[in-house]
C-alpha atoms as a PDB file:
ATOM      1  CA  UNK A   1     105.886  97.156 103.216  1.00  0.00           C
ATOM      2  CA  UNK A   2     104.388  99.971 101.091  1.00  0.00           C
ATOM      3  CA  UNK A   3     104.167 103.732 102.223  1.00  0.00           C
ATOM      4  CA  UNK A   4     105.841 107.017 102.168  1.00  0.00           C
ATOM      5  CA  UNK A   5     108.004 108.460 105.106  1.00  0.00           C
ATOM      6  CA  UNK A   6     107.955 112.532 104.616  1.00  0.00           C
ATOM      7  CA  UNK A   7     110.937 114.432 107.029  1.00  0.00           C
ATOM      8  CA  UNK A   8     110.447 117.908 107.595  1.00  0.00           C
ATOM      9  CA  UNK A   9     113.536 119.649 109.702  1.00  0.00           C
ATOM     10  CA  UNK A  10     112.889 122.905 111.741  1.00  0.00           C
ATOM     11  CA  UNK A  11     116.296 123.411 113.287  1.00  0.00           C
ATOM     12  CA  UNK A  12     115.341 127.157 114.453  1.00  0.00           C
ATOM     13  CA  UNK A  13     111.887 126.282 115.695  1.00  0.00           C
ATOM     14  CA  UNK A  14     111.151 128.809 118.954  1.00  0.00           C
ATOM     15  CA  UNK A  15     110.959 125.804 121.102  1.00  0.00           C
ATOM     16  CA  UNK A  16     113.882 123.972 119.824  1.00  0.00           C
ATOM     17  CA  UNK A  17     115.224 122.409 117.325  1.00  0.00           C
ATOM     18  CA  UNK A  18     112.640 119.601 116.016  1.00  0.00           C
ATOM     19  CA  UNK A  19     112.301 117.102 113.092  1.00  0.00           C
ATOM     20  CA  UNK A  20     108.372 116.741 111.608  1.00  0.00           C
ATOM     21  CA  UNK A  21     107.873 113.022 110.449  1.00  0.00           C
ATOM     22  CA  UNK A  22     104.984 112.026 107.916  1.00  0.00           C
ATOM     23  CA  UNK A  23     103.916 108.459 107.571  1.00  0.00           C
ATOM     24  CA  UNK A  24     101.848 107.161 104.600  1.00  0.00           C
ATOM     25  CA  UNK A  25     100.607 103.555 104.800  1.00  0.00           C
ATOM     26  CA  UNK A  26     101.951 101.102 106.714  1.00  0.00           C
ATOM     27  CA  UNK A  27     105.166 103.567 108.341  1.00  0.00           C
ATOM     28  CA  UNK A  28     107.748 102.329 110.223  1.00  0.00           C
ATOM     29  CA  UNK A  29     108.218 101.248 113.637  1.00  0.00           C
ATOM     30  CA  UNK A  30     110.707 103.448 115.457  1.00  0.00           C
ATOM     31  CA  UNK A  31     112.957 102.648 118.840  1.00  0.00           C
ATOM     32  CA  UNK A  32     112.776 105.036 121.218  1.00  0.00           C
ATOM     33  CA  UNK A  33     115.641 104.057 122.798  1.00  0.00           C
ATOM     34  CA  UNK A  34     117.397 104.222 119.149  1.00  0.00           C
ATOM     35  CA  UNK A  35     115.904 108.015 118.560  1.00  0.00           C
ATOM     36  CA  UNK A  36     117.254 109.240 122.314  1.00  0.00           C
ATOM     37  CA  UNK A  37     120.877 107.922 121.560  1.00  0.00           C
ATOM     38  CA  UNK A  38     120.221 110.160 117.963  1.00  0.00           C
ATOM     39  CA  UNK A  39     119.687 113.177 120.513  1.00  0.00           C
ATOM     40  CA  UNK A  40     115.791 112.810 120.770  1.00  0.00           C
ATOM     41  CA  UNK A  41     114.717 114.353 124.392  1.00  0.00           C
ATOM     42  CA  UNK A  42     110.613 114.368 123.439  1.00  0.00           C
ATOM     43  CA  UNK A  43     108.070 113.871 120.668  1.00  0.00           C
ATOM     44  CA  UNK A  44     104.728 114.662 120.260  1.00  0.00           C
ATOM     45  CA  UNK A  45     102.640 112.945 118.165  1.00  0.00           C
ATOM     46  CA  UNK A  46      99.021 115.214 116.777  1.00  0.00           C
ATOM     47  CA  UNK A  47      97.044 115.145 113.490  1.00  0.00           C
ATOM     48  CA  UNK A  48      99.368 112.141 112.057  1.00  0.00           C
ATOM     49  CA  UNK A  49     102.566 113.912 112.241  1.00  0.00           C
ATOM     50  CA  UNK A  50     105.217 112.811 114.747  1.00  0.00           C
ATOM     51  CA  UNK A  51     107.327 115.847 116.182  1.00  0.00           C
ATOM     52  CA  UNK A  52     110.510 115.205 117.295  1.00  0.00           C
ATOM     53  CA  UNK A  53     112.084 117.608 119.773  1.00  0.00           C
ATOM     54  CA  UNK A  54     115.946 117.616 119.268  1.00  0.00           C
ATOM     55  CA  UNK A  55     118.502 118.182 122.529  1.00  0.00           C
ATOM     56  CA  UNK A  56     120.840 120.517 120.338  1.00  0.00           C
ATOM     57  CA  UNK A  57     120.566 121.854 116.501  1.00  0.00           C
ATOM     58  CA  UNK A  58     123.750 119.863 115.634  1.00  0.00           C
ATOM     59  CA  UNK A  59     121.723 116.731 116.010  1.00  0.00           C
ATOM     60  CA  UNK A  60     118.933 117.229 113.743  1.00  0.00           C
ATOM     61  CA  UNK A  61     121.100 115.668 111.073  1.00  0.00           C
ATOM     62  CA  UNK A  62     121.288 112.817 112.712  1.00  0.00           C
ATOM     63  CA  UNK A  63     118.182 112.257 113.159  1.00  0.00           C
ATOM     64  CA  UNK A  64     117.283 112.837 110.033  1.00  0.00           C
ATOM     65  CA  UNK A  65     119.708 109.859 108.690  1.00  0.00           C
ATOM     66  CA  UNK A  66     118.578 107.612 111.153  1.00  0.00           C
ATOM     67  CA  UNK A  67     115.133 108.092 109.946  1.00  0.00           C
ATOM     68  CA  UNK A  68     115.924 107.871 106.406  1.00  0.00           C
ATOM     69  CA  UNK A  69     117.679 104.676 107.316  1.00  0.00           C
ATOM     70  CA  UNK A  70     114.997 103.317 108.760  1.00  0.00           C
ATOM     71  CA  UNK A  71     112.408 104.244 105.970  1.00  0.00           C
ATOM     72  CA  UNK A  72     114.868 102.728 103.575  1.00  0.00           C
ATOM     73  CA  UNK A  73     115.310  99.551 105.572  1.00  0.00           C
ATOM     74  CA  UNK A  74     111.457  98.987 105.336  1.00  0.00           C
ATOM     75  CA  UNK A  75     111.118  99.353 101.512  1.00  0.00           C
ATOM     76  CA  UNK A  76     109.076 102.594 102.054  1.00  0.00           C
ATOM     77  CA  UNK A  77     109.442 105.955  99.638  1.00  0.00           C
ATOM     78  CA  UNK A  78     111.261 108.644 101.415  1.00  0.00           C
ATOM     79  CA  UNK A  79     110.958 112.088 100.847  1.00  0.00           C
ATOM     80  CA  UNK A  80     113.386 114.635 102.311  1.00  0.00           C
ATOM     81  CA  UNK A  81     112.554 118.657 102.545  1.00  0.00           C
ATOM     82  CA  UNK A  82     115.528 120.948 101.229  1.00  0.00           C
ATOM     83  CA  UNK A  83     115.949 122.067 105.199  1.00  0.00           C
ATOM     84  CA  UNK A  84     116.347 118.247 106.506  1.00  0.00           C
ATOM     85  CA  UNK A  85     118.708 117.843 103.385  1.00  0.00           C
ATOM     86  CA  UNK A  86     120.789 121.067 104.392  1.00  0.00           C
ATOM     87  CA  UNK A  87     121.267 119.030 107.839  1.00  0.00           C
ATOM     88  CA  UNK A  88     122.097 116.648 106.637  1.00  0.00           C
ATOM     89  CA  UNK A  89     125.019 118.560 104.181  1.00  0.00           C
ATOM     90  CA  UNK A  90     125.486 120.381 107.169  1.00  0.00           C
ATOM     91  CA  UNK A  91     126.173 117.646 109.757  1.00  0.00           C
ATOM     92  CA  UNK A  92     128.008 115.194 107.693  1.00  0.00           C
ATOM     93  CA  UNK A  93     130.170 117.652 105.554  1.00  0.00           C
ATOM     94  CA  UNK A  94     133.815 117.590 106.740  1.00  0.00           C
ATOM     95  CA  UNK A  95     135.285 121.356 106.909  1.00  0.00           C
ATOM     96  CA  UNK A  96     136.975 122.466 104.159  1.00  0.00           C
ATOM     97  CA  UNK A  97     140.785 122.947 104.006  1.00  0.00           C
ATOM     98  CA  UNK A  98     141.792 126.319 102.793  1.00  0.00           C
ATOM     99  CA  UNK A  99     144.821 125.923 100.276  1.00  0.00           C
END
């Protein structure tokens, strides 16, 4: 497969937290089922983008993994806004032990 998958995150959007998703070429196919169980509750999908409305703001991380992960497993370029990143750092960062 050849493409691009852009993710956006807008953890503070006024309606809830949400992940934007940008396909280029052939995409990917996405479960459903898979992006519920990531904390998914609705999407929308308008002018190419897919928006991905998130259950809490602590998910959006993991969403944004599972994406990447899926990008990745279909040989497509993946591109990852500093906001999605700081999810990501922000989800999967253990806390710090003070000394």
């Amino acid at each position: 497969m050849s493409g691009k998958l852009v993710i956006q995150a807008h953890p503070l959007a006024l309606d809830g937290p949400e992940v934007l998703v940008r396909m280029e070429g052939e995409g990917v196919p996405l479960s459903l089922e898979g992006l519920s169980r990531l904390g998914v509750k609705g999407f929308l999908m308008r002018e190419g983008r897919l928006f991905l409305l998130v259950r809490r703001r602590e998910q959006v991380g993991g969403v944004v993994l599972g994406l990447v992960a899926a990008g990745l497993r279909y040989g497509l370029e993946v591109a990852v806004d500093p906001l999605a990143q700081g999810e990501l750092l922000t989800t999967f960062t253990p806390p710090q032990e003070e000394v």
